[in-house]
PDB file of N, CA and C in Angstrom:
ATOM      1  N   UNK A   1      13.603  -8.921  -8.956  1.00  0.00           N
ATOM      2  CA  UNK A   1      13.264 -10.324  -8.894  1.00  0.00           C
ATOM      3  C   UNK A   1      11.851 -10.522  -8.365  1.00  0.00           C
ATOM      4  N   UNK A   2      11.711  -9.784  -7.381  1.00  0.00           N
ATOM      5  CA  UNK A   2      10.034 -10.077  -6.216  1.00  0.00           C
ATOM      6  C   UNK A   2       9.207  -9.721  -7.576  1.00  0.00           C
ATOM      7  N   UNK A   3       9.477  -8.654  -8.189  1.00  0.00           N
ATOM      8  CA  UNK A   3       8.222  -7.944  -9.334  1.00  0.00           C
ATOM      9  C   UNK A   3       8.019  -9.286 -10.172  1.00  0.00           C
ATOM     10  N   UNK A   4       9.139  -9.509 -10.729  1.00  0.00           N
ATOM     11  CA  UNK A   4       9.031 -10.538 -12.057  1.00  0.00           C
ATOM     12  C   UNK A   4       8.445 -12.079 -11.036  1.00  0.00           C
ATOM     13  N   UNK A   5       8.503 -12.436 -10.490  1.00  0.00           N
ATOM     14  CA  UNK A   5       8.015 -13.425  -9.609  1.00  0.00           C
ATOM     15  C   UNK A   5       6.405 -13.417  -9.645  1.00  0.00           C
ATOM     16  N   UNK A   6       6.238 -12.024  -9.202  1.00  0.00           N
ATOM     17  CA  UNK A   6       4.820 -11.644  -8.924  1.00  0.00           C
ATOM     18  C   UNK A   6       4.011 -11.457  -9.792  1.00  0.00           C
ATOM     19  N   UNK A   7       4.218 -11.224 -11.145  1.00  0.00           N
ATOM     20  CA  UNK A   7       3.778 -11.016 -12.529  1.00  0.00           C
ATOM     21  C   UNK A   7       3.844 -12.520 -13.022  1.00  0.00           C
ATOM     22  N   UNK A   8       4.920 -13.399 -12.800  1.00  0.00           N
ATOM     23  CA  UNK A   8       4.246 -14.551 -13.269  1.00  0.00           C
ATOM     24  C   UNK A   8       3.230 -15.301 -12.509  1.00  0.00           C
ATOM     25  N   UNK A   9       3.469 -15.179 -11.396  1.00  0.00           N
ATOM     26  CA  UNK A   9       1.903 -15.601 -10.306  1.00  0.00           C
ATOM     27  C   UNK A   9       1.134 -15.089 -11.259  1.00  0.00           C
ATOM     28  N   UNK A  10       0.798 -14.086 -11.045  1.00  0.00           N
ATOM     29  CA  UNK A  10      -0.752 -13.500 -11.611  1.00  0.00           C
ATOM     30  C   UNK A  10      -0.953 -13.700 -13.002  1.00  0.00           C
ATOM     31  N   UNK A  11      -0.218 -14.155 -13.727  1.00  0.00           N
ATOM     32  CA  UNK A  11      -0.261 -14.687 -15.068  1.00  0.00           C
ATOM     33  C   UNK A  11      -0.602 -15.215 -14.746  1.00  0.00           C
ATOM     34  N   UNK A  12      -0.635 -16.630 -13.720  1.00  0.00           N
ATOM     35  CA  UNK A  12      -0.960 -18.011 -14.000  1.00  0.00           C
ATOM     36  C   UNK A  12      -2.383 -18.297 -13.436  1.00  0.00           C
ATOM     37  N   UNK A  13      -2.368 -16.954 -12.134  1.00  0.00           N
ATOM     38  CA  UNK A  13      -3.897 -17.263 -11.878  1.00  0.00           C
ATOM     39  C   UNK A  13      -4.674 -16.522 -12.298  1.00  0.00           C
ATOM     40  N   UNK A  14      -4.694 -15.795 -13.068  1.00  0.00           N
ATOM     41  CA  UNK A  14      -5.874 -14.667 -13.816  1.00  0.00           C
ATOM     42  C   UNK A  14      -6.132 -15.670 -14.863  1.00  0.00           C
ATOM     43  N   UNK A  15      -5.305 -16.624 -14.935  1.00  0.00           N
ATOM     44  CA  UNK A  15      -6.181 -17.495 -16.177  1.00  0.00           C
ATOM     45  C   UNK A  15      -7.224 -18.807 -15.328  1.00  0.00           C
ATOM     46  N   UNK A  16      -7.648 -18.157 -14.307  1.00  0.00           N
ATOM     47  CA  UNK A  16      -8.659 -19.199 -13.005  1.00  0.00           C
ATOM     48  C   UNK A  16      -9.633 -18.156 -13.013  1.00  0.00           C
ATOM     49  N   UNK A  17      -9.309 -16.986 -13.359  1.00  0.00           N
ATOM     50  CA  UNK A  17     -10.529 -15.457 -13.128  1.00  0.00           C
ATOM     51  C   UNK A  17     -10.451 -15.206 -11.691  1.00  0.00           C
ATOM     52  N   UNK A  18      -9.282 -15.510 -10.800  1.00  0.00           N
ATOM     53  CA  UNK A  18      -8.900 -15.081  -9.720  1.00  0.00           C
ATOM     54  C   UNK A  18      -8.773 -13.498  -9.945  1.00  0.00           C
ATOM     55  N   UNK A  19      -9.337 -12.636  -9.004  1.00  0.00           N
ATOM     56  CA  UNK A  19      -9.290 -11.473  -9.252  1.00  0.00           C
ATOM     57  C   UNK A  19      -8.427 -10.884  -7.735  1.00  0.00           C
ATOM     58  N   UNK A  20      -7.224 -10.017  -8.908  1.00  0.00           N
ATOM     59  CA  UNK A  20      -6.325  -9.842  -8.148  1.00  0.00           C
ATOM     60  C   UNK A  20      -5.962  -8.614  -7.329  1.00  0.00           C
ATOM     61  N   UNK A  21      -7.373  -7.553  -7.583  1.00  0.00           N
ATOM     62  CA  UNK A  21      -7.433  -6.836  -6.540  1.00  0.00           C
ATOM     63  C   UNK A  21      -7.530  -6.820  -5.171  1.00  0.00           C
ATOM     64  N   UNK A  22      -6.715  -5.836  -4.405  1.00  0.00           N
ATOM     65  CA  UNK A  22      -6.965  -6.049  -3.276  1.00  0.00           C
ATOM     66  C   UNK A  22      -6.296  -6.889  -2.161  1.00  0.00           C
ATOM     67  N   UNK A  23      -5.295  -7.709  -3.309  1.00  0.00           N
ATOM     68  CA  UNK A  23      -4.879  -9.034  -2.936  1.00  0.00           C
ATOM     69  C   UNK A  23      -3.217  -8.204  -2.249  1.00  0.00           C
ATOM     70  N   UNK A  24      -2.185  -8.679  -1.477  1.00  0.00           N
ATOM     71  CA  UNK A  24      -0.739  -8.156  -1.325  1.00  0.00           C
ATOM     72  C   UNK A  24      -0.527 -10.004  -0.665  1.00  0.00           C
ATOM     73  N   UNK A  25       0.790  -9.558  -0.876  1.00  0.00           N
ATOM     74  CA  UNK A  25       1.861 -10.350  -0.691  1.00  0.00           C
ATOM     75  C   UNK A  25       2.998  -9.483   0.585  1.00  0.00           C
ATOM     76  N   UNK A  26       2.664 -10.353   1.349  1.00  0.00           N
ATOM     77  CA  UNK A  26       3.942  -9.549   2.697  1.00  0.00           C
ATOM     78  C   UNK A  26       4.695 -10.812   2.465  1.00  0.00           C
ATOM     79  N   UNK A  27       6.084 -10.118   2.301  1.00  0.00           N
ATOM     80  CA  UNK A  27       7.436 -11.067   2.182  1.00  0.00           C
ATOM     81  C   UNK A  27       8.156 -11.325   3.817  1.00  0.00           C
ATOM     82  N   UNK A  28       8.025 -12.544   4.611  1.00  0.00           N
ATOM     83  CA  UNK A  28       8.548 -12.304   5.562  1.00  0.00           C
ATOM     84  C   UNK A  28      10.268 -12.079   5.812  1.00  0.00           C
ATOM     85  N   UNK A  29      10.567 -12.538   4.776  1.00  0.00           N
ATOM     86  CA  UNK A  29      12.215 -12.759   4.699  1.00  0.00           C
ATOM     87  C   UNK A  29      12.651 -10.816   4.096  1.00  0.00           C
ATOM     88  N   UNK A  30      11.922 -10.749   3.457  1.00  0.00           N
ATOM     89  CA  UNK A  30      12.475  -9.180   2.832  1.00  0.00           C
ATOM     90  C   UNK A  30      12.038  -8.243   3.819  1.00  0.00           C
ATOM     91  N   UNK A  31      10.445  -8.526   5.023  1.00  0.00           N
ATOM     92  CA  UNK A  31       9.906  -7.278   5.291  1.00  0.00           C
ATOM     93  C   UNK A  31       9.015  -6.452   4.498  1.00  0.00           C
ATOM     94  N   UNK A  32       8.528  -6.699   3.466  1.00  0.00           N
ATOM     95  CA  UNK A  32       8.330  -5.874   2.449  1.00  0.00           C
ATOM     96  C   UNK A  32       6.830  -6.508   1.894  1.00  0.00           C
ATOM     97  N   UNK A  33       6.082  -5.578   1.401  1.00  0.00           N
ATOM     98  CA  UNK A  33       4.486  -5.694   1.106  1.00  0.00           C
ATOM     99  C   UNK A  33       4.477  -5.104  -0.236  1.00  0.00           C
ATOM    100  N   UNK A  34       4.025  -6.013  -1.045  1.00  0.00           N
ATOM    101  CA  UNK A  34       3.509  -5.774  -2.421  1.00  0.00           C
ATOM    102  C   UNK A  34       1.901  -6.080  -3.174  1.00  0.00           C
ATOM    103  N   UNK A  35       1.610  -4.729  -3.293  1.00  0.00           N
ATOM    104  CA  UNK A  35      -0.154  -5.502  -4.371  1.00  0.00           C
ATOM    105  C   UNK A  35       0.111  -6.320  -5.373  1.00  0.00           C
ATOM    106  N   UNK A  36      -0.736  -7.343  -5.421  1.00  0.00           N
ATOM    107  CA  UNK A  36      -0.741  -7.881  -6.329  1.00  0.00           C
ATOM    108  C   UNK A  36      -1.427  -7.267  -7.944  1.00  0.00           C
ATOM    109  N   UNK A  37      -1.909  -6.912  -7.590  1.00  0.00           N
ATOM    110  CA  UNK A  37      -2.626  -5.698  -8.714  1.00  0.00           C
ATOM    111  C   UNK A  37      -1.655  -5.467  -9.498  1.00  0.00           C
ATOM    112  N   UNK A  38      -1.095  -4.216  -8.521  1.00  0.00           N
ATOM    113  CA  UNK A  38      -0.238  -3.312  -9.489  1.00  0.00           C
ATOM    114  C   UNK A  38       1.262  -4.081  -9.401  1.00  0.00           C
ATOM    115  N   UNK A  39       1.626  -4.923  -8.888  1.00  0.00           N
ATOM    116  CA  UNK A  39       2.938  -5.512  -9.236  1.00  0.00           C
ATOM    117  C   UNK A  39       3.992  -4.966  -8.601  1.00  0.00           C
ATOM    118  N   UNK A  40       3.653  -3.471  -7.495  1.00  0.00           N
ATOM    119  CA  UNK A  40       4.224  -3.192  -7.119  1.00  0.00           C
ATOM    120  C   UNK A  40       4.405  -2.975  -5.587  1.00  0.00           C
ATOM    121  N   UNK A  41       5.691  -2.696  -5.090  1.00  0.00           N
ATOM    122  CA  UNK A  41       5.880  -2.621  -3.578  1.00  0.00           C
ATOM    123  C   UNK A  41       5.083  -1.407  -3.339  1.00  0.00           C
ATOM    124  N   UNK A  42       4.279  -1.969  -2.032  1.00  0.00           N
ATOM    125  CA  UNK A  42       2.735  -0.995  -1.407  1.00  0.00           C
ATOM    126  C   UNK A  42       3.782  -0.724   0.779  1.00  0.00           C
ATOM    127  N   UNK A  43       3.922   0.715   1.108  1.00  0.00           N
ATOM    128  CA  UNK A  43       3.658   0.524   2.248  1.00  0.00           C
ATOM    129  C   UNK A  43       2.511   0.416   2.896  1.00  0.00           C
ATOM    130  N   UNK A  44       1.451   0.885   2.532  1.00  0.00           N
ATOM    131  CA  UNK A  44      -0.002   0.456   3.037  1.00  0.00           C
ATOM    132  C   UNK A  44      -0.780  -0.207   2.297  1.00  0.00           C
ATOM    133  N   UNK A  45      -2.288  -0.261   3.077  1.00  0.00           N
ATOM    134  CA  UNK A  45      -3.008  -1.291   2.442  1.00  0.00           C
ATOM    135  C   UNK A  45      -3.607  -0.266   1.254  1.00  0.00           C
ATOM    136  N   UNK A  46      -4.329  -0.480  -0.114  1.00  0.00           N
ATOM    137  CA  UNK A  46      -5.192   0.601  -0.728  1.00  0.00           C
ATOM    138  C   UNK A  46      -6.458   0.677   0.173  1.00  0.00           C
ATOM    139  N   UNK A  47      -6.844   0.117   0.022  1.00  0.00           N
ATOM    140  CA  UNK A  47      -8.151  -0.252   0.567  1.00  0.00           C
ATOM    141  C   UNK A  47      -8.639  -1.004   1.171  1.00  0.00           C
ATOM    142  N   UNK A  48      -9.083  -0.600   2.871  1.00  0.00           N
ATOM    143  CA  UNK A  48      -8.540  -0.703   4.225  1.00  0.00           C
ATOM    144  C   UNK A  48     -10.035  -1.697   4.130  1.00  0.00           C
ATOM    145  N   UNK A  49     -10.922  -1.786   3.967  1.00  0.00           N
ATOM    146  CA  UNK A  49     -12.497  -2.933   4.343  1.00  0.00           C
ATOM    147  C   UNK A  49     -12.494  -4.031   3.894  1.00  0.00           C
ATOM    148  N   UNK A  50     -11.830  -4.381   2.562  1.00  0.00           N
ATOM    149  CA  UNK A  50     -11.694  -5.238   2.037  1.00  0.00           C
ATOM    150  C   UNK A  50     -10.400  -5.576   1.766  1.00  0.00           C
ATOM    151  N   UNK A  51      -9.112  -6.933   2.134  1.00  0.00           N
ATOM    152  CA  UNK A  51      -8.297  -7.012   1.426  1.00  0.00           C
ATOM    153  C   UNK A  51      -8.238  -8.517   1.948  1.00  0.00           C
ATOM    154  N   UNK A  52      -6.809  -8.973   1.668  1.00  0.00           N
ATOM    155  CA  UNK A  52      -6.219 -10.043   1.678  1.00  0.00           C
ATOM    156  C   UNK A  52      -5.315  -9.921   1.542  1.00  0.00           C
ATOM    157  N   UNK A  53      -3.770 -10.529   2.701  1.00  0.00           N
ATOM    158  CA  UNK A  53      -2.684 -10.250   2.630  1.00  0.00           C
ATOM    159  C   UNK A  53      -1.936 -12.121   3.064  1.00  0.00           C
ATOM    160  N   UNK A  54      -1.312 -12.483   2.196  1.00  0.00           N
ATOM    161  CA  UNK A  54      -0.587 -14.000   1.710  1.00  0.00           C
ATOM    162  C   UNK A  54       0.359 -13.341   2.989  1.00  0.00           C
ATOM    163  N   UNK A  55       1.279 -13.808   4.109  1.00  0.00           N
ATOM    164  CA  UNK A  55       2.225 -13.828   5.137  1.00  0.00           C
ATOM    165  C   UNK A  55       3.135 -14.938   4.464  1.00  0.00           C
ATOM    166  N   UNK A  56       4.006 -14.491   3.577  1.00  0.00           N
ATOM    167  CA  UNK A  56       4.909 -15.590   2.858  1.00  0.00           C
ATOM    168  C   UNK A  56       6.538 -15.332   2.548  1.00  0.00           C
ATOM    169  N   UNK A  57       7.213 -16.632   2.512  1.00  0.00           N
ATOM    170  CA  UNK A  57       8.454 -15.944   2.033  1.00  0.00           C
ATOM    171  C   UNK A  57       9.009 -15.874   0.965  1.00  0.00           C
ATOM    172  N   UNK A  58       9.761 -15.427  -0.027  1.00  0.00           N
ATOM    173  CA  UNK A  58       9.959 -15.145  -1.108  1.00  0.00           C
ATOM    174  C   UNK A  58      10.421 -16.061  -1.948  1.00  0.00           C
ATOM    175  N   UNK A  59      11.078 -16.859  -0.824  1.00  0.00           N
ATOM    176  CA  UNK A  59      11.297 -18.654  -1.224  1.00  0.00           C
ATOM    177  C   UNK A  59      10.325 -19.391  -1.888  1.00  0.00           C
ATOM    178  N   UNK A  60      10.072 -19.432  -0.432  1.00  0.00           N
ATOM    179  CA  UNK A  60       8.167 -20.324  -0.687  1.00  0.00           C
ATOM    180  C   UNK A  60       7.238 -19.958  -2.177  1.00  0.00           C
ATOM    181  N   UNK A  61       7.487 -18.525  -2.208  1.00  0.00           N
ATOM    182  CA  UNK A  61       6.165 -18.396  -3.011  1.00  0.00           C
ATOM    183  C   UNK A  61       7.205 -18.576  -4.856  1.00  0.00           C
ATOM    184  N   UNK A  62       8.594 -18.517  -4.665  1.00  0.00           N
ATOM    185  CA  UNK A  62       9.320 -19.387  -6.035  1.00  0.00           C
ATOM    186  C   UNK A  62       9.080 -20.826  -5.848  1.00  0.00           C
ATOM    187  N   UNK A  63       9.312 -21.494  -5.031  1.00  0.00           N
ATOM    188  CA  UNK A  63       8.830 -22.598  -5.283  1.00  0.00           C
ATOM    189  C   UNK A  63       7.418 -23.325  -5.850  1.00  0.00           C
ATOM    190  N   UNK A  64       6.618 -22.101  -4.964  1.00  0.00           N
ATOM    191  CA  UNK A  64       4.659 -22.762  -5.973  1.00  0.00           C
ATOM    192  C   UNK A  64       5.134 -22.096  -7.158  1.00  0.00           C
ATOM    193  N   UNK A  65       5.044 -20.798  -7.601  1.00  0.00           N
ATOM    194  CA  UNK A  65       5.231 -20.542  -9.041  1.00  0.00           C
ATOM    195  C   UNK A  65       6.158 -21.356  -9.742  1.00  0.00           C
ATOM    196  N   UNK A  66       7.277 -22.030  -9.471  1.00  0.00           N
ATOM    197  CA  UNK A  66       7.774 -23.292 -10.483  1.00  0.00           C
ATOM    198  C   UNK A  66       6.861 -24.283 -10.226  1.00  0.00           C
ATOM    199  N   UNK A  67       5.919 -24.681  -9.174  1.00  0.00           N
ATOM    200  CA  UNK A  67       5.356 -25.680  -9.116  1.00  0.00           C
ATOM    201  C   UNK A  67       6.592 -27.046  -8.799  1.00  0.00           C
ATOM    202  N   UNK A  68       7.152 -26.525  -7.639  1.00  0.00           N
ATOM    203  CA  UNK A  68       7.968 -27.395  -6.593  1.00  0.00           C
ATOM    204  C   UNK A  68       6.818 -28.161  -5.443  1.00  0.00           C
ATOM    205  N   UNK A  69       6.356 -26.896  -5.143  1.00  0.00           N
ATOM    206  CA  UNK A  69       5.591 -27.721  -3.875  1.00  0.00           C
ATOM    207  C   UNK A  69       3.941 -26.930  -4.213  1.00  0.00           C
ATOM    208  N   UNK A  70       3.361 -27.410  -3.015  1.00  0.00           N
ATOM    209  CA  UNK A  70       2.090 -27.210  -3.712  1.00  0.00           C
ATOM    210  C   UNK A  70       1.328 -26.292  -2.320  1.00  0.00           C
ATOM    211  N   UNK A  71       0.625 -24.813  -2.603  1.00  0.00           N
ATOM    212  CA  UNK A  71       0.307 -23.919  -1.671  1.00  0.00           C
ATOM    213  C   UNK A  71       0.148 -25.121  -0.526  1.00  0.00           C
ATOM    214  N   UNK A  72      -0.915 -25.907  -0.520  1.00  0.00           N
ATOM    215  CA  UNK A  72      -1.371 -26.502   0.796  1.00  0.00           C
ATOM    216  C   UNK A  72      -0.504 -26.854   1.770  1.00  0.00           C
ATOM    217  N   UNK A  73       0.600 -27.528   1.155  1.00  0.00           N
ATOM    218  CA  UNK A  73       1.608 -28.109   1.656  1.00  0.00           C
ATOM    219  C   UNK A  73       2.578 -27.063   2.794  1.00  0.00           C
ATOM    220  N   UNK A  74       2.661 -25.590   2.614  1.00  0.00           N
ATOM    221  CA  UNK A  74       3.225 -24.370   3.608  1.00  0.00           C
ATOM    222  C   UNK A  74       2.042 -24.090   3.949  1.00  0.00           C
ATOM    223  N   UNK A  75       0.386 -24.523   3.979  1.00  0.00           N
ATOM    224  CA  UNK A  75      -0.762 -24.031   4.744  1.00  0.00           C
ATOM    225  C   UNK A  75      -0.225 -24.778   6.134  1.00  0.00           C
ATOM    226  N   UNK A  76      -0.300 -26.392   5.584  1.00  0.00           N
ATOM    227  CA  UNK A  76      -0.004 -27.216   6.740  1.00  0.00           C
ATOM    228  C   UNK A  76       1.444 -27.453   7.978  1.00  0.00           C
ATOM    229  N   UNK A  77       1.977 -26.514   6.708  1.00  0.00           N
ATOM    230  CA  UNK A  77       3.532 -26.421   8.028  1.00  0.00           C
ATOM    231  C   UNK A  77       3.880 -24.725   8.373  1.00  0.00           C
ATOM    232  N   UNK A  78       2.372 -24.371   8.522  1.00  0.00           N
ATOM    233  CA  UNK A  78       2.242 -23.147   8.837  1.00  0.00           C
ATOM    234  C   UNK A  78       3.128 -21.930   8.703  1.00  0.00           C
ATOM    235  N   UNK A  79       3.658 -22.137   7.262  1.00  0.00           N
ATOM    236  CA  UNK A  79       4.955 -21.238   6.538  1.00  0.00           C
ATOM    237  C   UNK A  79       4.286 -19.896   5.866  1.00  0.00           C
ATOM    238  N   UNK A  80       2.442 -19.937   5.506  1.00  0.00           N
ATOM    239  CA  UNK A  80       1.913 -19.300   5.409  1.00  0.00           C
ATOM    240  C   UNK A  80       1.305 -19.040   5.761  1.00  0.00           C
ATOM    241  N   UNK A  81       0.930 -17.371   6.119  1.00  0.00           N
ATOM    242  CA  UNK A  81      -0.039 -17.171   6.991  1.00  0.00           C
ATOM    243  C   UNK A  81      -1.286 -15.995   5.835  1.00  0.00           C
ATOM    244  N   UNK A  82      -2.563 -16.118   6.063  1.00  0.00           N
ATOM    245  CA  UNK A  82      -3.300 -15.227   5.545  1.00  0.00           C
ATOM    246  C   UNK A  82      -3.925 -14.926   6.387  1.00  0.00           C
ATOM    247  N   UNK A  83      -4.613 -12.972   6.057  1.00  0.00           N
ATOM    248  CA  UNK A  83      -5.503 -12.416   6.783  1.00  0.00           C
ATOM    249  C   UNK A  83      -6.233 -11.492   5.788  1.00  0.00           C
ATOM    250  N   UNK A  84      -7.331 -10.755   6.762  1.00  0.00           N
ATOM    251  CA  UNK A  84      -8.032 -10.239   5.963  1.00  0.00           C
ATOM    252  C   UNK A  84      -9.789 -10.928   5.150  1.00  0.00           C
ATOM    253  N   UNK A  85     -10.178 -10.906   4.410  1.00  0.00           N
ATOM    254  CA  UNK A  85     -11.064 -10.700   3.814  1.00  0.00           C
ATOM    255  C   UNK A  85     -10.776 -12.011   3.226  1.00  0.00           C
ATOM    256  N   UNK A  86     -11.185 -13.515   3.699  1.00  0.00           N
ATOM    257  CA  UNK A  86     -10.861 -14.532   2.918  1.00  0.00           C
ATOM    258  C   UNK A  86     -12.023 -14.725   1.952  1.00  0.00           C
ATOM    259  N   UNK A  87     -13.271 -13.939   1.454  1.00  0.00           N
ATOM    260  CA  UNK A  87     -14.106 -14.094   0.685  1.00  0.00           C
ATOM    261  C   UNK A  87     -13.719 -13.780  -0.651  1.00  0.00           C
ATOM    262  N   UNK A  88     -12.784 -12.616  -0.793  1.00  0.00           N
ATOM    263  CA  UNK A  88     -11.872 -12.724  -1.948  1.00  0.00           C
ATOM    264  C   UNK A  88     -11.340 -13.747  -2.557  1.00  0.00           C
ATOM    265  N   UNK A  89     -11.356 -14.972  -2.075  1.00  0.00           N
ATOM    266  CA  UNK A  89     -11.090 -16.176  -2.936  1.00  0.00           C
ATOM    267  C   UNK A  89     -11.600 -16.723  -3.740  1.00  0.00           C
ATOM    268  N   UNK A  90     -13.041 -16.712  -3.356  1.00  0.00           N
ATOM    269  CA  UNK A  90     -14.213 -17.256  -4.500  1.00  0.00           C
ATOM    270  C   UNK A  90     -14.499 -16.041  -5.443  1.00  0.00           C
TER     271      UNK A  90
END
């Protein structure tokens, strides 16, 4: 389920030219860290100077991919947390 979740994310934002290296997803409800890259569950980071890691739950992040609620909206009720390398966004 987390894979197929995560593959439609990045479908939807690689069509923004969001580049999805580098990028993981830590699931707080599962425990569990996935690249966004490769689609798959990562115990470490690849590449430790540069990254970006989404602090989210597996809930949360089905709800933006149906487009229930909207990222900002778990920025502001602090349901998500990010770290890392926020220059990766632009």
């Amino acid at each position: 389920m987390i894979e197929n979740l995560l593959k439609n994310f990045k479908e939807k934002i690689t069509e923004t030219n969001f580049k999805t290296k580098d990028v993981y997803f830590y699931f707080t409800d599962l425990d569990e860290m996935y690249s966004l890259n490769e689609i798959e569950k990562s115990e470490k980071i690849i590449k430790k100077d540069r990254y970006l890691i989404f602090k989210i739950s597996s809930l949360d992040l089905l709800e933006i991919v149906n487009g229930k609620i909207h990222p900002e909206d778990l920025l502001f009720n602090k349901k998500i947390k990010i770290s890392g390398d926020i220059s990766l966004l632009s």
